[in-house]
PDB file of N, CA and C in Angstrom:
ATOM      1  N   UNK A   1      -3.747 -10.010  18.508  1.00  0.00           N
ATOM      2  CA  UNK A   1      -3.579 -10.687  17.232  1.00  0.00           C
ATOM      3  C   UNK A   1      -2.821  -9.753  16.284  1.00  0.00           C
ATOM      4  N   UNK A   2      -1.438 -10.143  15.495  1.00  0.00           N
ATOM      5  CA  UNK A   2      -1.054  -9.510  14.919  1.00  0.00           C
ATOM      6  C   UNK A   2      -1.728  -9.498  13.314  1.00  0.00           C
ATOM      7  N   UNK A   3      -1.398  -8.395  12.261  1.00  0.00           N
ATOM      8  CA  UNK A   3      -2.048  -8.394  11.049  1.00  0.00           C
ATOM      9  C   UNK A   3      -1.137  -8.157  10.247  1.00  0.00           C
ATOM     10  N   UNK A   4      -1.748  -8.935   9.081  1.00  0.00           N
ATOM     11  CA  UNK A   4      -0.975  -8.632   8.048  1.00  0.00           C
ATOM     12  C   UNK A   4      -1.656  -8.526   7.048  1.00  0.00           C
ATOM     13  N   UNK A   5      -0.966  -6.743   6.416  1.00  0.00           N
ATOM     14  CA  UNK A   5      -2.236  -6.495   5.240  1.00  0.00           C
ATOM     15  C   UNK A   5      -1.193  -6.971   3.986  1.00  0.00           C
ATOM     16  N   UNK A   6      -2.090  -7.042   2.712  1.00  0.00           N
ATOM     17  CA  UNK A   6      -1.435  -7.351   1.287  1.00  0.00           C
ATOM     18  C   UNK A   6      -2.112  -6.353   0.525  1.00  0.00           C
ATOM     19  N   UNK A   7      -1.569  -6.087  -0.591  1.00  0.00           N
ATOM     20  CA  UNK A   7      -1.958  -4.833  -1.005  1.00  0.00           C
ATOM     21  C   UNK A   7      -1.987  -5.103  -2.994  1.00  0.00           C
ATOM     22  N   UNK A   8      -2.455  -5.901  -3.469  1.00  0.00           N
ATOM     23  CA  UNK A   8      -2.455  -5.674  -5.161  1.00  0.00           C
ATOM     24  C   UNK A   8      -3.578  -5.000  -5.753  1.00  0.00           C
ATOM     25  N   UNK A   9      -3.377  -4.703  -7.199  1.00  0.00           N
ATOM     26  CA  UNK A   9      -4.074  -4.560  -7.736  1.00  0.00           C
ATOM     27  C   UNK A   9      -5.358  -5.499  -8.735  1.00  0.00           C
ATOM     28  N   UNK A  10      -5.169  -6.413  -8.113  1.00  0.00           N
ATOM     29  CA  UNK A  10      -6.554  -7.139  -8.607  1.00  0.00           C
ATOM     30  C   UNK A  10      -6.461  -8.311  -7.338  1.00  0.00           C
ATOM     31  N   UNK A  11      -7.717  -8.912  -7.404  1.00  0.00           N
ATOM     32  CA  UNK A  11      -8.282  -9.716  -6.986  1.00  0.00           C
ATOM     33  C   UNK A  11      -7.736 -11.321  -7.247  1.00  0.00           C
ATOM     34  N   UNK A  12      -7.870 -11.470  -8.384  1.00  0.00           N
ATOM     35  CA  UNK A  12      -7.564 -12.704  -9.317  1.00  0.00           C
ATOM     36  C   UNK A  12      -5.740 -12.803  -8.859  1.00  0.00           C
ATOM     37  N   UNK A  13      -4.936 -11.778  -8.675  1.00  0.00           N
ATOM     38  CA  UNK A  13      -3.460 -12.488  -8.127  1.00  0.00           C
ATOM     39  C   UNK A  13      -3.281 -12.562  -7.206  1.00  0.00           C
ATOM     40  N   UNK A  14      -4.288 -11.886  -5.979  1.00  0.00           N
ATOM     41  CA  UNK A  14      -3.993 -12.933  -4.718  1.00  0.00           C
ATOM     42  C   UNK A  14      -4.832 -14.231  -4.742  1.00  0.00           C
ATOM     43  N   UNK A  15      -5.509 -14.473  -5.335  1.00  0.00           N
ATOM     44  CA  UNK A  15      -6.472 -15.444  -4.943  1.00  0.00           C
ATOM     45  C   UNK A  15      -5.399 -16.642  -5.907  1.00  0.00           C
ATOM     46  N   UNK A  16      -4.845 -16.459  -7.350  1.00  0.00           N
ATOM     47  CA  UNK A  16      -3.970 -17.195  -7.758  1.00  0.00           C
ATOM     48  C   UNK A  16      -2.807 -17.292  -7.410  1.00  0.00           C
ATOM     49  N   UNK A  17      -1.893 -16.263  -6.997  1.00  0.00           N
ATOM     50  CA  UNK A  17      -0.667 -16.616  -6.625  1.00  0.00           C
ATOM     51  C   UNK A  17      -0.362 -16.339  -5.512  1.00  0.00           C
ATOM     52  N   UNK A  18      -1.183 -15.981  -4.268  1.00  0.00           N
ATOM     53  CA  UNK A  18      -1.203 -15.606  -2.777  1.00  0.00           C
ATOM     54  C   UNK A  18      -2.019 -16.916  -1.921  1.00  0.00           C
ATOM     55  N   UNK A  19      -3.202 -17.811  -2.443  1.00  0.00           N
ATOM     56  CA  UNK A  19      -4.143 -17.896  -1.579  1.00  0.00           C
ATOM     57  C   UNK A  19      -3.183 -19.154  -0.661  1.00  0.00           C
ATOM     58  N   UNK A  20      -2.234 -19.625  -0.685  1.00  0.00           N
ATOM     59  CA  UNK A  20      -1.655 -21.385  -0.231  1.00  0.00           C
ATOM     60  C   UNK A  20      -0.948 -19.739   1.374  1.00  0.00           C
ATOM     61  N   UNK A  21      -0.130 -18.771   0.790  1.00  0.00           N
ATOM     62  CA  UNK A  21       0.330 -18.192   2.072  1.00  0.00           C
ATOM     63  C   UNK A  21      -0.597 -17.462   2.397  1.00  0.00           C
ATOM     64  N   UNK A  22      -1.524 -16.788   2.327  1.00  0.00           N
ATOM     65  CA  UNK A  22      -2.728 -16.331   3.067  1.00  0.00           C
ATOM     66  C   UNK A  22      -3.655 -17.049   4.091  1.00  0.00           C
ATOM     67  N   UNK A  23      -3.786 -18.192   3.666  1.00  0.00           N
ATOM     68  CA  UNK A  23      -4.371 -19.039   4.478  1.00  0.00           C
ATOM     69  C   UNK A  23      -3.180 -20.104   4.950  1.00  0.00           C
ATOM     70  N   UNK A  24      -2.360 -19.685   5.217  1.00  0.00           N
ATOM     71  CA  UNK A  24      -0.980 -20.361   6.207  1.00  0.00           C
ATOM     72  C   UNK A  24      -0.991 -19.789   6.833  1.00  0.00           C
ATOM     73  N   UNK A  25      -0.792 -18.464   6.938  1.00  0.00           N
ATOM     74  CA  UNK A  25      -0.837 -17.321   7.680  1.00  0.00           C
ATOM     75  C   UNK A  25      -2.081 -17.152   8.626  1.00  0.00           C
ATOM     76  N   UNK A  26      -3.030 -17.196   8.210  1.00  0.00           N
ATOM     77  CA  UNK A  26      -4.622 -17.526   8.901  1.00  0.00           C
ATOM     78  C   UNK A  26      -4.830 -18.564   9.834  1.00  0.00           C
ATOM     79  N   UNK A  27      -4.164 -19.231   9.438  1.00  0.00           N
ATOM     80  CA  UNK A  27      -3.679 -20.566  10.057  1.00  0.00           C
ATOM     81  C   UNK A  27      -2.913 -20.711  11.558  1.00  0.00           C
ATOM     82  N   UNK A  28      -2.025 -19.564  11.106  1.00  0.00           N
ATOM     83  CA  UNK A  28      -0.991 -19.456  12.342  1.00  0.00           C
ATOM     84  C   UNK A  28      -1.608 -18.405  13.980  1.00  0.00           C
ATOM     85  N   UNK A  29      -2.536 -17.769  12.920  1.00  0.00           N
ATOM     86  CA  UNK A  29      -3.218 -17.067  13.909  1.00  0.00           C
ATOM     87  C   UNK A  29      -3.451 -15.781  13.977  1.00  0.00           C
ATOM     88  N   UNK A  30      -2.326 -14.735  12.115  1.00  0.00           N
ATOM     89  CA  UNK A  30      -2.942 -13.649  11.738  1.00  0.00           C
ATOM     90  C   UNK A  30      -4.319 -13.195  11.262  1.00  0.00           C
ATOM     91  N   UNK A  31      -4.370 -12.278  11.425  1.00  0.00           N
ATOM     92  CA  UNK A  31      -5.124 -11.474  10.673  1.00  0.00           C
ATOM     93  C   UNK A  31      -4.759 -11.073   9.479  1.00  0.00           C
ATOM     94  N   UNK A  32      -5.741 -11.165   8.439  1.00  0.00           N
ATOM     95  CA  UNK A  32      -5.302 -11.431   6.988  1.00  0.00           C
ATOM     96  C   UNK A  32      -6.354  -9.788   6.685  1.00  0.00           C
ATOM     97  N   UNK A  33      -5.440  -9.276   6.380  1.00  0.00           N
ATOM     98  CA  UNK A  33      -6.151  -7.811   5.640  1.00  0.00           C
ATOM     99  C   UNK A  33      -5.881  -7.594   3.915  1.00  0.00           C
ATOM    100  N   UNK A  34      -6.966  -7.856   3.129  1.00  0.00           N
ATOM    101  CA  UNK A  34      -6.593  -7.998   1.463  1.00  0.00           C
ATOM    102  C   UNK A  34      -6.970  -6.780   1.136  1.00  0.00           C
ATOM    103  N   UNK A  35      -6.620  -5.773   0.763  1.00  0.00           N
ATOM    104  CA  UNK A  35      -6.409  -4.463  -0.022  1.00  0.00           C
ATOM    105  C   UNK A  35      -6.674  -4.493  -1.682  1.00  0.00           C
ATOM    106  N   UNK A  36      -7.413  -4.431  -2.312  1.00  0.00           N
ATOM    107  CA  UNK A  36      -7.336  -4.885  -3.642  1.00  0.00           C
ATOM    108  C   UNK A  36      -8.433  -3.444  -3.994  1.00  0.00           C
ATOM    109  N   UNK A  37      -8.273  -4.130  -5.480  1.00  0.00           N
ATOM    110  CA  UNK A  37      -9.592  -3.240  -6.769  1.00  0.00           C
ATOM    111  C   UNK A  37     -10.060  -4.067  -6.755  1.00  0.00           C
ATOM    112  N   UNK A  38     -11.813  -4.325  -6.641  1.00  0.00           N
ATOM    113  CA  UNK A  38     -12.513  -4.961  -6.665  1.00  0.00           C
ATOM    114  C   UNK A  38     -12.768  -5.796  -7.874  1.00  0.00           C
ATOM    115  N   UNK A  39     -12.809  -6.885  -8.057  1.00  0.00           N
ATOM    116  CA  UNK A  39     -13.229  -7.815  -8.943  1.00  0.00           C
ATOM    117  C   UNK A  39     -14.407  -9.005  -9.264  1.00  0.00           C
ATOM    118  N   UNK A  40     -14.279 -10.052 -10.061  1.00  0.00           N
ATOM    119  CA  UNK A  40     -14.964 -11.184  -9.628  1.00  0.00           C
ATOM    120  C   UNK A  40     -14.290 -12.036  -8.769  1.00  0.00           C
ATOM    121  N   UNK A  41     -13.116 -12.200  -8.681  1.00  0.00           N
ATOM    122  CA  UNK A  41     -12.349 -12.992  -7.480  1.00  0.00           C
ATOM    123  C   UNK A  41     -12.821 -12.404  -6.269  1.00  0.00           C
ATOM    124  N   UNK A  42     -12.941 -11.187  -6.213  1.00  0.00           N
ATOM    125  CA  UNK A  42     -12.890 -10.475  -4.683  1.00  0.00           C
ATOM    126  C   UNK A  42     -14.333 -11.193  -3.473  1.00  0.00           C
ATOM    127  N   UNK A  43     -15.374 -11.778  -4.298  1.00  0.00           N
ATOM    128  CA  UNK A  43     -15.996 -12.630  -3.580  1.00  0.00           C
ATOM    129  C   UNK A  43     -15.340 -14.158  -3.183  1.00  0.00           C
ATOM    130  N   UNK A  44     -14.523 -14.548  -3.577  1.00  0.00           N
ATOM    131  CA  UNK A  44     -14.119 -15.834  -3.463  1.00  0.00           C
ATOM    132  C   UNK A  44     -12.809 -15.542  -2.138  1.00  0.00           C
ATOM    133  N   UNK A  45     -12.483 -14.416  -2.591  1.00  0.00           N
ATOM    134  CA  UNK A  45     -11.530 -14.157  -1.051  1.00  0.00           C
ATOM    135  C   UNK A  45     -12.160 -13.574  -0.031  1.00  0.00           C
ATOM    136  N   UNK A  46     -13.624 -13.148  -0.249  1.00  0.00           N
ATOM    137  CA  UNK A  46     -14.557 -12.654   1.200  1.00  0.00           C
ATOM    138  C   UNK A  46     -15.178 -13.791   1.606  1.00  0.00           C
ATOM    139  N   UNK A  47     -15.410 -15.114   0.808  1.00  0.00           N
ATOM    140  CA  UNK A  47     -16.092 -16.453   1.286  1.00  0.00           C
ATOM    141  C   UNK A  47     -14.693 -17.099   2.050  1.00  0.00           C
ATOM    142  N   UNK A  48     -13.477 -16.534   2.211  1.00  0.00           N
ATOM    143  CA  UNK A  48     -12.891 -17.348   2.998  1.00  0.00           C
ATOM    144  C   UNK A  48     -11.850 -16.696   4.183  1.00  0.00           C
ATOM    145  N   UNK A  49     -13.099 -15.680   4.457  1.00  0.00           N
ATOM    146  CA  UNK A  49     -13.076 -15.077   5.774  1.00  0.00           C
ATOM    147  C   UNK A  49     -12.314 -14.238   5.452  1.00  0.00           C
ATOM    148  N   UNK A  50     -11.324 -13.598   5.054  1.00  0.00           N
ATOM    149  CA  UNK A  50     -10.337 -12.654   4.738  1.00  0.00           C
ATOM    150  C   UNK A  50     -10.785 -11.052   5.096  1.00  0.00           C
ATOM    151  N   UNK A  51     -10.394 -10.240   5.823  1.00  0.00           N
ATOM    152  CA  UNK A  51     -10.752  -8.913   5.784  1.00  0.00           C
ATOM    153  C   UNK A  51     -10.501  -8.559   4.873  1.00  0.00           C
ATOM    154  N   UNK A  52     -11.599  -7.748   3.842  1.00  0.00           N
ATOM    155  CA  UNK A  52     -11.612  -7.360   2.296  1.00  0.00           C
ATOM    156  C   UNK A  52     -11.538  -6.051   2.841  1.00  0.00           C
ATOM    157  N   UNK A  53     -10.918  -4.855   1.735  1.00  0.00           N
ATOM    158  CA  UNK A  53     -10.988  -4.079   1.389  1.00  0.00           C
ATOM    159  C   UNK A  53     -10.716  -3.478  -0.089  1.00  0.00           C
ATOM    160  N   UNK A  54     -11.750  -2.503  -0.750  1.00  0.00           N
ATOM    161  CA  UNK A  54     -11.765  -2.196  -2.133  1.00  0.00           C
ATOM    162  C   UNK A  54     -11.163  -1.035  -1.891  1.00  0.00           C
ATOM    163  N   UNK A  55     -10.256  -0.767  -2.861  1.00  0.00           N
ATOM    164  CA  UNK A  55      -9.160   0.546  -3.520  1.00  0.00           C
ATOM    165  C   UNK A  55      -9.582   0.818  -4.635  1.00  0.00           C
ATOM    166  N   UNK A  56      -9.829   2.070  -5.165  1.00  0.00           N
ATOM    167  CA  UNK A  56      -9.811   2.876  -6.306  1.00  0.00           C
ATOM    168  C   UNK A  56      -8.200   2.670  -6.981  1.00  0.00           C
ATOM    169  N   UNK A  57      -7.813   2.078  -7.509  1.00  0.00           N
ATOM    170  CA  UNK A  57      -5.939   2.224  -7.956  1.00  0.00           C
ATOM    171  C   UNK A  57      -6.210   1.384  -9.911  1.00  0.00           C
ATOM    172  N   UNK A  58      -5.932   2.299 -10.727  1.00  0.00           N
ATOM    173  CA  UNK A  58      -5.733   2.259 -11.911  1.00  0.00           C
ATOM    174  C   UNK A  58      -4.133   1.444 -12.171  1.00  0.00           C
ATOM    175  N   UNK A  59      -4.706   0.230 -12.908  1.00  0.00           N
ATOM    176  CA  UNK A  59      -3.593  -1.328 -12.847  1.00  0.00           C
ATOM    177  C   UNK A  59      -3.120  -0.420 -14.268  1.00  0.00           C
ATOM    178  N   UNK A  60      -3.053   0.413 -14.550  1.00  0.00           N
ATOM    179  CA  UNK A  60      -1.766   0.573 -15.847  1.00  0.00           C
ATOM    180  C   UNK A  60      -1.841   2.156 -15.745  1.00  0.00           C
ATOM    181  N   UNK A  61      -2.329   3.005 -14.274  1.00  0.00           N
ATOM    182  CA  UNK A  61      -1.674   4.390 -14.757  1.00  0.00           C
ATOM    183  C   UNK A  61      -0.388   4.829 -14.184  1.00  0.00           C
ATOM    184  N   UNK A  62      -0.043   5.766 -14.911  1.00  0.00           N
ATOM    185  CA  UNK A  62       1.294   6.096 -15.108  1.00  0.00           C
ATOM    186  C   UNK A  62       1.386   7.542 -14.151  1.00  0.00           C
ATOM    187  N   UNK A  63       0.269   8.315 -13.878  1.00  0.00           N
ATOM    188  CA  UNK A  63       0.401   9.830 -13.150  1.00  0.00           C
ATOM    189  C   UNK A  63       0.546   9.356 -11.929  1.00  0.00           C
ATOM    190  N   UNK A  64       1.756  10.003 -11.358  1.00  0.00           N
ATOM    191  CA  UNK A  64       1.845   9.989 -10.280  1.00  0.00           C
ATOM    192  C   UNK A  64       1.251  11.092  -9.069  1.00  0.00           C
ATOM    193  N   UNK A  65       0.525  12.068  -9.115  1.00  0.00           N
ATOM    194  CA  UNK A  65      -0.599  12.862  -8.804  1.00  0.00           C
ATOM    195  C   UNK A  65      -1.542  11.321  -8.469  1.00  0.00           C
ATOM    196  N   UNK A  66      -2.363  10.908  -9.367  1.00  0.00           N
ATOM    197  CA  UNK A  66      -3.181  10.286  -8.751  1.00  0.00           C
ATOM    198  C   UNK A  66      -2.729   9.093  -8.181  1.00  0.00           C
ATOM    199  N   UNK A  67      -1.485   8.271  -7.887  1.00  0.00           N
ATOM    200  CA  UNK A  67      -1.138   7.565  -7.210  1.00  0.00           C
ATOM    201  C   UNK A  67      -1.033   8.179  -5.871  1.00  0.00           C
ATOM    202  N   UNK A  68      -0.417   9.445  -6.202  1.00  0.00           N
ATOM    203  CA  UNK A  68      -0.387   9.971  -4.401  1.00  0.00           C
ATOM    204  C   UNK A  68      -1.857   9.724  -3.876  1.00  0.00           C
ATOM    205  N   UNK A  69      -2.794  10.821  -5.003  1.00  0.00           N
ATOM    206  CA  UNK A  69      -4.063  10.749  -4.148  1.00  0.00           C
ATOM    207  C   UNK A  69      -4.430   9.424  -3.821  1.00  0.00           C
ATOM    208  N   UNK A  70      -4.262   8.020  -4.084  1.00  0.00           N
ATOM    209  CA  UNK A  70      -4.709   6.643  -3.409  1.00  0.00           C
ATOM    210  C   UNK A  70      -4.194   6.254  -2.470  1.00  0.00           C
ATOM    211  N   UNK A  71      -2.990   6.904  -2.261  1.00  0.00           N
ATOM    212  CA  UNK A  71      -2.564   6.773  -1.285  1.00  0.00           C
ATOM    213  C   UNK A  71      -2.785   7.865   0.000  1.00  0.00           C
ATOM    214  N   UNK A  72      -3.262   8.965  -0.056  1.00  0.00           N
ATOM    215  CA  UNK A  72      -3.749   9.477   0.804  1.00  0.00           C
ATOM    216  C   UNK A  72      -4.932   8.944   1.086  1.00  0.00           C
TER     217      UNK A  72
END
Protein backbone atom coordinates (compact mmCIF):
# COMPACT_ATOMS: atom_id res chain seq x y z
CA UNK A 1 0.00 0.00 0.00
CA UNK A 2 1.39 3.19 -1.01
CA UNK A 3 1.24 6.48 1.51
CA UNK A 4 0.70 9.63 1.44
CA UNK A 5 1.64 11.94 4.24
CA UNK A 6 0.23 15.81 4.47
CA UNK A 7 1.87 17.95 6.62
CA UNK A 8 0.02 21.52 8.04
CA UNK A 9 -0.05 23.38 10.69
CA UNK A 10 -3.42 23.02 12.13
CA UNK A 11 -5.99 20.65 12.13
CA UNK A 12 -9.03 22.80 11.11
CA UNK A 13 -7.23 23.27 7.25
CA UNK A 14 -7.06 19.89 6.46
CA UNK A 15 -10.22 18.94 7.72
CA UNK A 16 -11.64 22.32 5.78
CA UNK A 17 -9.79 22.57 2.77
CA UNK A 18 -8.18 18.91 2.40
CA UNK A 19 -10.98 16.49 3.70
CA UNK A 20 -13.08 15.87 -0.22
CA UNK A 21 -8.99 14.78 -1.46
CA UNK A 22 -8.05 12.88 1.59
CA UNK A 23 -10.76 10.72 1.54
CA UNK A 24 -10.49 10.28 -2.46
CA UNK A 25 -7.33 9.25 -1.89
CA UNK A 26 -8.47 6.68 0.93
CA UNK A 27 -10.71 5.70 -1.42
CA UNK A 28 -8.31 4.70 -4.05
CA UNK A 29 -6.49 2.63 -1.70
CA UNK A 30 -3.73 5.04 0.06
CA UNK A 31 -2.68 5.40 3.12
CA UNK A 32 -3.51 8.73 4.46
CA UNK A 33 -0.76 9.98 7.01
CA UNK A 34 -2.00 13.65 8.64
CA UNK A 35 0.99 15.40 10.31
CA UNK A 36 -0.50 18.35 12.10
CA UNK A 37 -0.42 20.53 15.68
CA UNK A 38 -2.92 19.19 17.52
CA UNK A 39 -6.28 20.76 17.77
CA UNK A 40 -10.10 20.44 18.21
CA UNK A 41 -10.44 19.28 14.57
CA UNK A 42 -7.68 16.72 15.11
CA UNK A 43 -10.42 14.35 16.63
CA UNK A 44 -12.73 14.66 13.74
CA UNK A 45 -9.82 13.56 11.37
CA UNK A 46 -8.92 10.48 13.86
CA UNK A 47 -12.89 9.48 13.71
CA UNK A 48 -12.30 9.03 10.05
CA UNK A 49 -9.66 6.60 10.20
CA UNK A 50 -6.77 8.80 9.07
CA UNK A 51 -3.23 8.02 10.53
CA UNK A 52 -2.85 11.05 12.98
CA UNK A 53 0.17 12.41 13.98
CA UNK A 54 0.87 15.53 16.49
CA UNK A 55 3.93 18.04 15.72
CA UNK A 56 5.24 20.57 18.06
CA UNK A 57 5.53 23.49 14.98
CA UNK A 58 4.76 27.22 16.07
CA UNK A 59 1.94 28.57 13.13
CA UNK A 60 3.62 32.19 13.23
CA UNK A 61 7.40 31.56 14.26
CA UNK A 62 9.86 33.15 12.45
CA UNK A 63 13.43 31.34 14.03
CA UNK A 64 14.68 29.26 11.93
CA UNK A 65 16.86 27.23 14.68
CA UNK A 66 13.67 25.98 15.92
CA UNK A 67 12.17 25.09 12.62
CA UNK A 68 15.25 22.99 11.99
CA UNK A 69 14.82 21.44 15.40
CA UNK A 70 11.00 20.15 14.16
CA UNK A 71 12.29 19.01 11.67
CA UNK A 72 14.85 16.88 13.07
Amino acid sequence: MKTITFISNTSWSMYNFRLGVLKALKKEGYKIVIIVLYDVWSEKLKKLEFDFYDISIERKGTDPIKDLMTLW
